[in-house]
N, C-alpha and C. Protein backbone atom coordinates (compact mmCIF):
# COMPACT_ATOMS: atom_id res chain seq x y z
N UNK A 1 8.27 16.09 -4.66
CA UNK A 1 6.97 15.44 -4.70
C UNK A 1 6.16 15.89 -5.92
N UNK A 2 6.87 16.55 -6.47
CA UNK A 2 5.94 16.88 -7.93
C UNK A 2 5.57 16.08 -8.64
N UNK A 3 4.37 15.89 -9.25
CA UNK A 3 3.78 14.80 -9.87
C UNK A 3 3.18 13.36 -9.67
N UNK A 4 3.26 13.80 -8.13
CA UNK A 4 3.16 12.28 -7.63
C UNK A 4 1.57 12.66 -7.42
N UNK A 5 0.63 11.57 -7.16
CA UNK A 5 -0.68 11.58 -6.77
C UNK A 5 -1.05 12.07 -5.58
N UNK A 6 -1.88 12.43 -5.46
CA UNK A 6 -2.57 13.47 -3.92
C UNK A 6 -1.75 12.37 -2.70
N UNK A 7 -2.74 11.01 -3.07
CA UNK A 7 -2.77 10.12 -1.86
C UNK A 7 -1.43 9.45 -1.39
N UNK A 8 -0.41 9.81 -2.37
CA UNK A 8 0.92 9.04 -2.74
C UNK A 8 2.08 10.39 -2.46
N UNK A 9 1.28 11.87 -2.22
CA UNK A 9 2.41 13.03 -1.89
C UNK A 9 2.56 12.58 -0.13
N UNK A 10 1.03 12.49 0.31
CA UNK A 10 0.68 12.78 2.07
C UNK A 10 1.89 11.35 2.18
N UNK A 11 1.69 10.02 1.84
CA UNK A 11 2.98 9.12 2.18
C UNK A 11 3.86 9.33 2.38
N UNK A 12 4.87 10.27 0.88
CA UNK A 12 5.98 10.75 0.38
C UNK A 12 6.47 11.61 1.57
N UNK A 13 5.18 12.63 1.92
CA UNK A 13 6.19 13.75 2.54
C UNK A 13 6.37 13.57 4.28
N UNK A 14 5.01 12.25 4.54
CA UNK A 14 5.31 11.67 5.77
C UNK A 14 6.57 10.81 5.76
N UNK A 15 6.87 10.29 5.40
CA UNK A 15 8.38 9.46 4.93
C UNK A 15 9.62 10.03 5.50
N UNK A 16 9.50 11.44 4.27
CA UNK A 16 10.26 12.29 4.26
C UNK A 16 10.57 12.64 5.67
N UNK A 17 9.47 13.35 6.26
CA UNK A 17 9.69 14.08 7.23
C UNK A 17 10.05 13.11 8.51
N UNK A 18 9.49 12.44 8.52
CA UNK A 18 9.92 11.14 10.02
C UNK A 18 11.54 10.34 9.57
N UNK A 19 12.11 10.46 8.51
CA UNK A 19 13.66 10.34 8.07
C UNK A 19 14.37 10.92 8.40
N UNK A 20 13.85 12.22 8.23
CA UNK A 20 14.89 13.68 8.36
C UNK A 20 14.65 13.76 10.21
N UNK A 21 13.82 13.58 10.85
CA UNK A 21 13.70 13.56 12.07
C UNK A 21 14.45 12.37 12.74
N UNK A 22 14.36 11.28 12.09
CA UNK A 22 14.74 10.44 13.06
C UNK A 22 16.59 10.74 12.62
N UNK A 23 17.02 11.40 11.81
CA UNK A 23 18.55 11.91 11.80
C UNK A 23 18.96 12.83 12.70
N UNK A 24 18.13 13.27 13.17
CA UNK A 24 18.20 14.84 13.91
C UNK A 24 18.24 16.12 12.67
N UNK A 25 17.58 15.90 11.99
CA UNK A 25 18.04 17.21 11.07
C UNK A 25 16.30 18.32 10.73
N UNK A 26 15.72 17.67 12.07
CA UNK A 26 14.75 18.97 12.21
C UNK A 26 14.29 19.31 13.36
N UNK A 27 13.78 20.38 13.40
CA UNK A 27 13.89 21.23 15.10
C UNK A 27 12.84 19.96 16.26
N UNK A 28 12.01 19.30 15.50
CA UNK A 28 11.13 18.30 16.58
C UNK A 28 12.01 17.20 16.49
N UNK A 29 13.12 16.98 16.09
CA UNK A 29 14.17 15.68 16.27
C UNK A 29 14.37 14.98 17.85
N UNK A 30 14.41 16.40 18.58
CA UNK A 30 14.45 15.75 20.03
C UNK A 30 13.37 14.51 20.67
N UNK A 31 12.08 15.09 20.19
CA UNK A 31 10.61 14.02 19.88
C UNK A 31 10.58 12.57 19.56
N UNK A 32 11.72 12.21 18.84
CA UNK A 32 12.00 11.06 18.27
C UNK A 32 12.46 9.53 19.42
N UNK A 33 11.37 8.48 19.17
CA UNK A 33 11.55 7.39 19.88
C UNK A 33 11.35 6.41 19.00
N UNK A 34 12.64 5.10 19.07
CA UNK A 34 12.51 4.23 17.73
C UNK A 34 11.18 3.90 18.46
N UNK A 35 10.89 3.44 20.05
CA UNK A 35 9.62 3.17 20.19
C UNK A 35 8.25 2.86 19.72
N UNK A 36 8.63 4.97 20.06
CA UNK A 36 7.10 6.00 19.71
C UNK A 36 6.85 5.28 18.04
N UNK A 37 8.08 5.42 17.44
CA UNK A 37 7.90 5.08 16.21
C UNK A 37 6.67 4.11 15.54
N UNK A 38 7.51 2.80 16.18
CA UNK A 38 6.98 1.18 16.04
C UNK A 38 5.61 1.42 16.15
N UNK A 39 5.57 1.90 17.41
CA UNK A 39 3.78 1.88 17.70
C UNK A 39 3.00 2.86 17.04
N UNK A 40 3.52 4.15 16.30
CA UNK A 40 2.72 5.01 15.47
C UNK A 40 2.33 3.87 14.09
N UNK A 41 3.29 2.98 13.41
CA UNK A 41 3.47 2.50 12.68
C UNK A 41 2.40 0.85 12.73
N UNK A 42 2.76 0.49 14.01
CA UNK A 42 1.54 -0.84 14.24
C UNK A 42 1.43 -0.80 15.22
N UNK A 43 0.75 -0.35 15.79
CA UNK A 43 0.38 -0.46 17.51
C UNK A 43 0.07 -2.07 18.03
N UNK A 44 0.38 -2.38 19.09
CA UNK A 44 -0.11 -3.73 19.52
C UNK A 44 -1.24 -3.47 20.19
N UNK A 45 -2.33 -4.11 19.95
CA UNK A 45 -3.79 -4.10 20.23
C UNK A 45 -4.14 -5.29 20.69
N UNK A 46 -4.01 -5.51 22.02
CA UNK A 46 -4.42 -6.50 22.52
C UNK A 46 -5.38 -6.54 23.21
N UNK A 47 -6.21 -7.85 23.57
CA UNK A 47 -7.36 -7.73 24.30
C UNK A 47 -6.91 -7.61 25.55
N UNK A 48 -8.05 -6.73 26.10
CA UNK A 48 -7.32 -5.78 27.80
C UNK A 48 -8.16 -7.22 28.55
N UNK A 49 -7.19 -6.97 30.04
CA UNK A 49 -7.57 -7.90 31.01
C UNK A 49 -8.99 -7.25 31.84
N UNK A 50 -9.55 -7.25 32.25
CA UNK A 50 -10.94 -6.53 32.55
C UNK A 50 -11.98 -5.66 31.52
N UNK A 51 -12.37 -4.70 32.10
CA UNK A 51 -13.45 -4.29 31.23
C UNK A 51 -13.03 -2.95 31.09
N UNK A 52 -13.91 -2.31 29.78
CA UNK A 52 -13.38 -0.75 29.48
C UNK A 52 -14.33 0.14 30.52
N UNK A 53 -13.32 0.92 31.80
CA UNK A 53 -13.88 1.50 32.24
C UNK A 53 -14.40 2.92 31.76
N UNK A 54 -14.23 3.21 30.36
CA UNK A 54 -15.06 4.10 29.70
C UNK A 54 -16.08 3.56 28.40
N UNK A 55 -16.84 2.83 28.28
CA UNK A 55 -16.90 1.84 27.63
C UNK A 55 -18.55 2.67 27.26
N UNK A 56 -18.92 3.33 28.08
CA UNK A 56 -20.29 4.45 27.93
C UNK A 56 -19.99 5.31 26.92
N UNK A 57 -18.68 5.91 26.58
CA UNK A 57 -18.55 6.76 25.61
C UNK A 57 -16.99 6.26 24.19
N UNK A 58 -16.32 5.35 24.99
CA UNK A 58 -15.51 4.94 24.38
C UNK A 58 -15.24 3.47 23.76
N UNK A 59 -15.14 3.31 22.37
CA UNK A 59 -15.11 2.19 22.19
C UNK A 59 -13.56 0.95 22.61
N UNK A 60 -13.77 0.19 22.73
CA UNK A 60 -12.91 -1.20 23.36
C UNK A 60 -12.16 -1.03 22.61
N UNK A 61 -11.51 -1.11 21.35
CA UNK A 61 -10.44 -0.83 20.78
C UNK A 61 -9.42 0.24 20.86
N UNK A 62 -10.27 1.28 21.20
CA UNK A 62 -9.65 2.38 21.30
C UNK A 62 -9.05 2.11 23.18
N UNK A 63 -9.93 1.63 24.10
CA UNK A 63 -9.35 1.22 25.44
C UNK A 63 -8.13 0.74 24.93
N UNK A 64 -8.19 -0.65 24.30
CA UNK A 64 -7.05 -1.29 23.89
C UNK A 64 -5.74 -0.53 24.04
N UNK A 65 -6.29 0.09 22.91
CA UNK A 65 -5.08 1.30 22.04
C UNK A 65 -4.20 1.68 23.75
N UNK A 66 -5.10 2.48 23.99
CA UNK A 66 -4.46 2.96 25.32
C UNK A 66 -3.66 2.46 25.77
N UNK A 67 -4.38 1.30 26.34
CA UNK A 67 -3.65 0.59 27.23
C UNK A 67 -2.21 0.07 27.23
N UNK A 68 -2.44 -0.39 25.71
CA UNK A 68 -1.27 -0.67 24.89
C UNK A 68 -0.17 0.33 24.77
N UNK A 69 -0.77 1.97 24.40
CA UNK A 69 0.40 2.93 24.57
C UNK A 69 0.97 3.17 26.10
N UNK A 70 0.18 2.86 26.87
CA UNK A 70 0.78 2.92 28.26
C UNK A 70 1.95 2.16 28.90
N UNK A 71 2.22 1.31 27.88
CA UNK A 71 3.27 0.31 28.08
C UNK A 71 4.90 1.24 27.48
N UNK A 72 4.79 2.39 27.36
CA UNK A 72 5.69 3.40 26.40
C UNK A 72 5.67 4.20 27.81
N UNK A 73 6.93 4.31 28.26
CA UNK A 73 7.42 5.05 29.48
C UNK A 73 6.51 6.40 29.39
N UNK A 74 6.69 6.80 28.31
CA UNK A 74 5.84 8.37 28.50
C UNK A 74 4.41 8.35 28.81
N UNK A 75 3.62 7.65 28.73
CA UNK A 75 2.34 7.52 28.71
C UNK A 75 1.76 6.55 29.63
N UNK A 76 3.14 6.41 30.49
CA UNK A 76 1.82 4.96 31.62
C UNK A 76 0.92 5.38 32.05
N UNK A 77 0.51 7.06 32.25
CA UNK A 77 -0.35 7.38 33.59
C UNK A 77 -1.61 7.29 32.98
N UNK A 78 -1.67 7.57 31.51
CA UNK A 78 -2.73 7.97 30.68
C UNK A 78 -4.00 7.26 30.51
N UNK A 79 -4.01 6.13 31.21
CA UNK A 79 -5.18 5.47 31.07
C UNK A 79 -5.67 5.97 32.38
N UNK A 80 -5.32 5.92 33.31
CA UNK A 80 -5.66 6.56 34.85
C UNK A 80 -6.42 8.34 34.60
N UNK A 81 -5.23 9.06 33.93
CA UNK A 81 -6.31 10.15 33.86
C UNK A 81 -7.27 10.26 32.92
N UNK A 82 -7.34 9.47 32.13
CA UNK A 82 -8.26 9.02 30.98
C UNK A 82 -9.50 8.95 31.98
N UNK A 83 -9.41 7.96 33.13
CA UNK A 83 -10.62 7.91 33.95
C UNK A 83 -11.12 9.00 34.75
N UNK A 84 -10.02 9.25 35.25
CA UNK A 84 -10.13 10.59 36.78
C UNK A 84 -10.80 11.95 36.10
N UNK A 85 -10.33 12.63 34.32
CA UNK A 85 -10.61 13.60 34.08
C UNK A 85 -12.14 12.47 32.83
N UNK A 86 -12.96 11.49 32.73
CA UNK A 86 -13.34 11.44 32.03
C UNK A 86 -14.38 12.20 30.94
N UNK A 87 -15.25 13.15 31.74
CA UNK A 87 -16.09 14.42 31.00
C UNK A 87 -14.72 15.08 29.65
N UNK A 88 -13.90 15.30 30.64
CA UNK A 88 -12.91 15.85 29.31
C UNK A 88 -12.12 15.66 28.36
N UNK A 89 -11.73 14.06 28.80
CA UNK A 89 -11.26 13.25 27.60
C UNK A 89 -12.65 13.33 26.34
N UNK A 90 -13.79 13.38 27.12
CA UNK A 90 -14.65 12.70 26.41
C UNK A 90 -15.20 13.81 25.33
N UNK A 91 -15.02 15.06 26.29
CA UNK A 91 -15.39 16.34 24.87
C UNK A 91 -14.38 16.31 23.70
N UNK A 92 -12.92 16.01 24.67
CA UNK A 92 -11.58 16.34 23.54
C UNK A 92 -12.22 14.92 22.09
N UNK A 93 -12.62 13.75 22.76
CA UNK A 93 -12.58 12.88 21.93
C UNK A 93 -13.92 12.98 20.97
N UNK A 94 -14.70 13.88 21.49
CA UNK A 94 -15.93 14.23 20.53
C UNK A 94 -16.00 15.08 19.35
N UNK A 95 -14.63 15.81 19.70
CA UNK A 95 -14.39 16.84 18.70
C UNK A 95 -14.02 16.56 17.38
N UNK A 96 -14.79 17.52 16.83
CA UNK A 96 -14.85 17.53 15.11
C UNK A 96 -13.69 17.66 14.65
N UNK A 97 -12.41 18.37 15.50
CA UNK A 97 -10.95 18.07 14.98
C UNK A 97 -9.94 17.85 16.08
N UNK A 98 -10.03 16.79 17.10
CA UNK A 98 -9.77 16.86 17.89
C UNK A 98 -7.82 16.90 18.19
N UNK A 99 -7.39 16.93 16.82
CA UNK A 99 -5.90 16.99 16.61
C UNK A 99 -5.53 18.69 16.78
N UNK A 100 -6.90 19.24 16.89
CA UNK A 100 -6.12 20.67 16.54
C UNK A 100 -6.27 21.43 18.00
N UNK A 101 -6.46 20.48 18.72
CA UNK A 101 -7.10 20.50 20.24
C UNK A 101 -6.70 20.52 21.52
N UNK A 102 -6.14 21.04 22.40
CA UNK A 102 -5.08 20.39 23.47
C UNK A 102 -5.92 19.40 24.46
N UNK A 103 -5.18 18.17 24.43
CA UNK A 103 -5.56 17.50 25.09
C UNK A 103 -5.99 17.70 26.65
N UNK A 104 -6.37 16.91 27.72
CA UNK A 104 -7.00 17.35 29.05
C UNK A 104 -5.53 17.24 29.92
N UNK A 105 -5.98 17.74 30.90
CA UNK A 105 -4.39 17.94 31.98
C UNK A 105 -3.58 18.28 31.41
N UNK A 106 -2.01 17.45 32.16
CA UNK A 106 -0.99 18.04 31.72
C UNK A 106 -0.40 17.59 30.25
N UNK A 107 -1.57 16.16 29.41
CA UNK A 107 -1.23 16.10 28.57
C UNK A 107 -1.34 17.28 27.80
N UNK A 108 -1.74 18.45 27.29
CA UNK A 108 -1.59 19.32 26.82
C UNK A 108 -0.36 19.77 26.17
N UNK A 109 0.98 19.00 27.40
CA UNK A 109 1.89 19.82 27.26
C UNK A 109 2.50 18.50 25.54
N UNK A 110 1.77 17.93 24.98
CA UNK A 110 1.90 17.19 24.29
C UNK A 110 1.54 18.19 22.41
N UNK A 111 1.40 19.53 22.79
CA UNK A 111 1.26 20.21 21.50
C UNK A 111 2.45 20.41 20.93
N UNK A 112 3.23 20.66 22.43
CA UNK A 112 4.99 21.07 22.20
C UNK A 112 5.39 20.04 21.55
N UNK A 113 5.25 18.60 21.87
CA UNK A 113 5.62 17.22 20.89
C UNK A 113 4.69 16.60 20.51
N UNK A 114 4.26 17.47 19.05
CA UNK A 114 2.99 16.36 18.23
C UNK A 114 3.35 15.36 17.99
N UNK A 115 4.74 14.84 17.66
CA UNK A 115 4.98 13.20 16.82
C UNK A 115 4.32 12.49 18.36
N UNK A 116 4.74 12.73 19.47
CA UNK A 116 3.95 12.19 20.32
C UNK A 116 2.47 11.98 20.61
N UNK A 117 1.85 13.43 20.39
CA UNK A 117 0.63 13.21 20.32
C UNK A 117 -0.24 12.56 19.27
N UNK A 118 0.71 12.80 18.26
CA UNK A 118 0.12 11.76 17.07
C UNK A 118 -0.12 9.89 17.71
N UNK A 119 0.40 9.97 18.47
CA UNK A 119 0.32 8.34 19.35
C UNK A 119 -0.78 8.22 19.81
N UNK A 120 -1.11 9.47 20.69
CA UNK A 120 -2.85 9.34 21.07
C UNK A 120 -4.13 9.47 20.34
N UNK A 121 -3.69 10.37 19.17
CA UNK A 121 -4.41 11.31 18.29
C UNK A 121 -4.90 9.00 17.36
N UNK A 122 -3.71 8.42 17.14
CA UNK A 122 -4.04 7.11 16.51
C UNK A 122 -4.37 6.07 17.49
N UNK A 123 -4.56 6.42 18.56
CA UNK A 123 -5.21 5.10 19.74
C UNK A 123 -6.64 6.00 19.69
N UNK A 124 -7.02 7.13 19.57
CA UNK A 124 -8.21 7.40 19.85
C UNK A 124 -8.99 7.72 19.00
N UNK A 125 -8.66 8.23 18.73
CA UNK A 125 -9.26 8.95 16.57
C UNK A 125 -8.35 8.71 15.14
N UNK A 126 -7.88 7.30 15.12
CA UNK A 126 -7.75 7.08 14.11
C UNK A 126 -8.16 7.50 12.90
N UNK A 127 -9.57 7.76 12.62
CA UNK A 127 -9.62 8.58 11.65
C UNK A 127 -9.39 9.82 11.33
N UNK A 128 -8.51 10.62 12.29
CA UNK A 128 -8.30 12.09 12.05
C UNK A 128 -6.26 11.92 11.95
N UNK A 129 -6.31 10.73 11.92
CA UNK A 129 -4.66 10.74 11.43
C UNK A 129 -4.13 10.99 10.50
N UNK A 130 -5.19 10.85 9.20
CA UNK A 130 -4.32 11.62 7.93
C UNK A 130 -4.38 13.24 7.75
N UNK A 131 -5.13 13.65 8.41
CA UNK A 131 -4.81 15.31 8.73
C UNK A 131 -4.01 15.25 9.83
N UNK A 132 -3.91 14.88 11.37
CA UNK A 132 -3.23 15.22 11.87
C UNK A 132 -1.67 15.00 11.64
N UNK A 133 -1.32 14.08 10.65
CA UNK A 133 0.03 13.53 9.61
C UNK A 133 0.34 14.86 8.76
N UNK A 134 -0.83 15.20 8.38
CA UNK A 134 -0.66 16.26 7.09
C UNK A 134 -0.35 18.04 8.12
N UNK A 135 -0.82 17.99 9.18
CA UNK A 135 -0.24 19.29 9.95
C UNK A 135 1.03 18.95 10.40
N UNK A 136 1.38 17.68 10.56
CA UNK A 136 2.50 17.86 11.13
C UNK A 136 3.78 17.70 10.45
N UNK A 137 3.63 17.27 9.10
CA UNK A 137 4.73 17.84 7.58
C UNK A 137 4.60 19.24 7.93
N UNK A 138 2.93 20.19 7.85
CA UNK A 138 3.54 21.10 7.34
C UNK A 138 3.83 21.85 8.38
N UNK A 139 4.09 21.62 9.82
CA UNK A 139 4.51 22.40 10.97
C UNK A 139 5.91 22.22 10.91
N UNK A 140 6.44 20.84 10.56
CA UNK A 140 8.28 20.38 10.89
C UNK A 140 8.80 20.42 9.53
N UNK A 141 8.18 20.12 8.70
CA UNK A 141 9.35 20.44 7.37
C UNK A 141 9.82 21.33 7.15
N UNK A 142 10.07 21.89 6.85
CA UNK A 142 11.53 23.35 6.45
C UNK A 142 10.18 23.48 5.14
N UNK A 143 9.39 24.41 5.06
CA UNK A 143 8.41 25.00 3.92
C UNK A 143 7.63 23.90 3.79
N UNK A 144 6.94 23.37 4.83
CA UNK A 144 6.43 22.17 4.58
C UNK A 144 4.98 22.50 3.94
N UNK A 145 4.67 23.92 4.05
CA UNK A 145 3.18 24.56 3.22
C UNK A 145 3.33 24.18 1.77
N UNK A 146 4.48 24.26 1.11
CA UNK A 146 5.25 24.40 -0.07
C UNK A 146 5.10 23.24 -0.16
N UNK A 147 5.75 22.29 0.25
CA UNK A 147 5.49 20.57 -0.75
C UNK A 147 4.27 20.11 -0.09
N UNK A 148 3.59 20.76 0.83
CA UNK A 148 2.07 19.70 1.33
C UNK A 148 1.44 20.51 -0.40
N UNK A 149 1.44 21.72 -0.79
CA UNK A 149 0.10 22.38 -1.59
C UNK A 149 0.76 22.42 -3.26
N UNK A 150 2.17 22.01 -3.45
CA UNK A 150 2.70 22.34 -4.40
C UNK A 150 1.74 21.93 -5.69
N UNK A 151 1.81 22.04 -6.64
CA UNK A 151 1.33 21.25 -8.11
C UNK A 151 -0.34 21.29 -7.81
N UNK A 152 -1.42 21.79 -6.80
CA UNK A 152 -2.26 20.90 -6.35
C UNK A 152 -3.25 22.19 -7.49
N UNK A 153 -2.74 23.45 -7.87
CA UNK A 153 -3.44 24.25 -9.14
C UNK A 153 -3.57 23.54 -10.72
N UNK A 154 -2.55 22.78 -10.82
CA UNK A 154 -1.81 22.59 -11.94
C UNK A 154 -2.52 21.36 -12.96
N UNK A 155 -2.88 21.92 -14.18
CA UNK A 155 -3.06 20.47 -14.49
C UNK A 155 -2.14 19.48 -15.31
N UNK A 156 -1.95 18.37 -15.94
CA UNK A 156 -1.06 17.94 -16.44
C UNK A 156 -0.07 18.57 -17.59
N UNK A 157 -0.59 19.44 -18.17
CA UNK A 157 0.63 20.10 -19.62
C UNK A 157 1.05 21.31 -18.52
N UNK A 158 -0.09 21.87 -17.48
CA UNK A 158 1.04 23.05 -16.81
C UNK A 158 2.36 22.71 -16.18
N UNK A 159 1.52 21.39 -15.80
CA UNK A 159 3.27 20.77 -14.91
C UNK A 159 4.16 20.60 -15.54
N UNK A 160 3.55 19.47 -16.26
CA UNK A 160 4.94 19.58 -17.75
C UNK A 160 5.94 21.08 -18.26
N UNK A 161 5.37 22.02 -18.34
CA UNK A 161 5.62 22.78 -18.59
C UNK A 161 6.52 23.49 -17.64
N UNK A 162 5.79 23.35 -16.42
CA UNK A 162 7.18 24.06 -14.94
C UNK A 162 8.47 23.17 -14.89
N UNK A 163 8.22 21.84 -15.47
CA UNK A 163 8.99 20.43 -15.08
C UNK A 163 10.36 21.37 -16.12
N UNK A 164 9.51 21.47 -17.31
CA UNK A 164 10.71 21.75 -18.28
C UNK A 164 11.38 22.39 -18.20
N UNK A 165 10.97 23.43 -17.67
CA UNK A 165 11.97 24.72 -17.50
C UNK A 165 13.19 24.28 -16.29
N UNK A 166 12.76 23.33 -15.41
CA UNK A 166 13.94 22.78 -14.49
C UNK A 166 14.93 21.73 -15.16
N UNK A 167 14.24 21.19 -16.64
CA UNK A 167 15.36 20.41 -16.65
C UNK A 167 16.54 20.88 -18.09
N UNK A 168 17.71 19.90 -18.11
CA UNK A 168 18.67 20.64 -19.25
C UNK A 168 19.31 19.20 -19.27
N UNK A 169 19.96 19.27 -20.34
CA UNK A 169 20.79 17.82 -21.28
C UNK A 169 21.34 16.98 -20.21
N UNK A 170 21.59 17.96 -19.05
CA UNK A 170 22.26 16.78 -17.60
C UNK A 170 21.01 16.81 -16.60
N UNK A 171 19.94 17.32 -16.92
CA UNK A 171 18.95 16.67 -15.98
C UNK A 171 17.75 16.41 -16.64
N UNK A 172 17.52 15.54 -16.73
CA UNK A 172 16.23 14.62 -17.33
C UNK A 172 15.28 14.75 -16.77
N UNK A 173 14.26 14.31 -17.58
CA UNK A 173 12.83 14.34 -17.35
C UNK A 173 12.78 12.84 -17.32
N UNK A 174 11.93 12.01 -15.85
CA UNK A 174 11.60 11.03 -15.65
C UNK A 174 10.07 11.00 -15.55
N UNK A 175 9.66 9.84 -16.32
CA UNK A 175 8.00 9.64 -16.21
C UNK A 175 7.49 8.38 -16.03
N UNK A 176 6.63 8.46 -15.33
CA UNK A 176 6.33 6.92 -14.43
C UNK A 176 4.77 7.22 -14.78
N UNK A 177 4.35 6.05 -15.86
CA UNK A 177 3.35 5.79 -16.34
C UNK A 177 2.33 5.30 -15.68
N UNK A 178 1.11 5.34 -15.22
CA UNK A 178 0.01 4.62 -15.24
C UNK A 178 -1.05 4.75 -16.00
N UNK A 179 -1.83 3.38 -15.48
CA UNK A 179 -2.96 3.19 -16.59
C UNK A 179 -3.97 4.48 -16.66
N UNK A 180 -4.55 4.94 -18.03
CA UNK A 180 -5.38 5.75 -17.60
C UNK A 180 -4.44 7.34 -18.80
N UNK A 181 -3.01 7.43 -18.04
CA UNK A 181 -2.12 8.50 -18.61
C UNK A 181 -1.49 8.47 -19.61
N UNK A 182 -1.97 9.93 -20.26
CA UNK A 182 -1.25 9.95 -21.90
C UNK A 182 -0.83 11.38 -21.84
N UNK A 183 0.93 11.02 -21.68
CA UNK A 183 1.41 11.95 -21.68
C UNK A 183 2.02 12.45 -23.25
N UNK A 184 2.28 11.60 -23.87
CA UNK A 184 2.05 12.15 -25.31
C UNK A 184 1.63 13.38 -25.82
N UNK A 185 0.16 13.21 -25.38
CA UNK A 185 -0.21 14.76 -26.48
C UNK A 185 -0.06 15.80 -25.76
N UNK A 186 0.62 15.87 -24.40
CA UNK A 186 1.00 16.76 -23.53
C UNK A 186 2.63 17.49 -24.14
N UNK A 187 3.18 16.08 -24.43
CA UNK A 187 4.85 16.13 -24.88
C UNK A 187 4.63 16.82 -26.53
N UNK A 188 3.76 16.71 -27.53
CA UNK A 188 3.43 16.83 -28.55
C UNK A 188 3.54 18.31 -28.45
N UNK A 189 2.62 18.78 -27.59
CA UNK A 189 2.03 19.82 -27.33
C UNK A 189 3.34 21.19 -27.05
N UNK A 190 4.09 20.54 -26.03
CA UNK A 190 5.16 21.02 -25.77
C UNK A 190 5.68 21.13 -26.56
N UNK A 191 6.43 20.29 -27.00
CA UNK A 191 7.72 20.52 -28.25
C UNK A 191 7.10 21.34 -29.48
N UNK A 192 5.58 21.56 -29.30
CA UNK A 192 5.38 22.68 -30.68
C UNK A 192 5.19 23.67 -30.13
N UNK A 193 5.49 23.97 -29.05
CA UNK A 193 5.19 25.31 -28.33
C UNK A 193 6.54 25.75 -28.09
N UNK A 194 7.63 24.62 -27.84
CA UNK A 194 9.19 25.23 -27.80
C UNK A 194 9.59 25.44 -29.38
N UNK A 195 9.30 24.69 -30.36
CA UNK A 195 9.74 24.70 -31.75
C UNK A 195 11.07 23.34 -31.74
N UNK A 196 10.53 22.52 -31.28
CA UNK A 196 11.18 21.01 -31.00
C UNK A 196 10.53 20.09 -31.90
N UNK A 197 9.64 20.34 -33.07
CA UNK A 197 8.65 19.44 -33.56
C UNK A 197 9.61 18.29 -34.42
């Protein structure tokens, strides 16, 4: 993921990591449902048949959401205790990070399988999904601290500079231009600092 853009690594290394999982080739592999998948990916959001019986603190879409994940063997009960425990759904869902949070009852036992809880964590707080995406590279990747923070000191001639030292006549340096980037006086820069001029 070196060199790639902030917003374009968190993609990369989500990619990455839900690939290597859905092979079995990391310890949360067992977690894996083409399912769970589909619906992390587009949930079906349909309009519910009655009314949101949390509708005082929770918005209708997010009912939706639910309802919709309840149709996923693991999660039918969840709209039911959604109601029965509601004070505590409702703190978990108030919280300033509510991904870093154990959910109410026995969902809790849902820390042991975040790719799962990431299902609720995106029916209820959608907006805390690109961190809760970004803990969970760096909890399941094999050094996932390492490619979430890599390059993030660095500015463009330092990288260049680490890049070089990895590459030799059988491994190349590839550069993928955008508007805006001039890697030129970076490369300039280099080759008079190796004695390449």
């Amino acid at each position: 993921s070196r060199g790639l853009f902030e917003r374009h690594k968190e993609l990369f290394l989500a990619q990455l990591t839900f690939n290597l999982m859905q092979r079995g080739q990391l310890a949360c592999s067992g977690d894996w449902s083409d399912e769970a998948f589909d619906f992390l990916l587009q949930p079906p959001f349909e309009r519910m048949s009655g009314e949101n019986p949390l509708s005082e603190w929770l918005p209708d879409s997010a009912w939706n959401a639910i309802t919709a994940l309840a149709r996923l063997s693991d999660f039918e009960n969840l709209p039911n205790d959604m109601i029965e425990a509601s004070p505590r759904f409702r703190d978990w869902y108030n919280n300033s990070a509510p991904e870093q949070e154990k959910l109410p009852l026995d969902w809790a036992q849902l820390d042991k399988a975040f790719f799962m809880k990431l299902l609720v964590i995106k029916c209820l707080r959608p907006d805390r999904m690109q961190v809760a995406i970004d803990n969970f590279v760096r909890q399941n990747l094999p050094d996932g601290d390492k490619f979430a923070d890599c390059d993030s000191t660095l500015n463009s001639f330092d990288l260049l500079l680490e890049v070089f030292g990895d590459s030799s006549p059988t491994v190349p340096l590839y550069f993928i231009l955008s508007p805006g980037t001039d890697v030129m006086s970076d490369l300039d820069r280099l080759a008079a600092g190796v004695g390449l001029e």
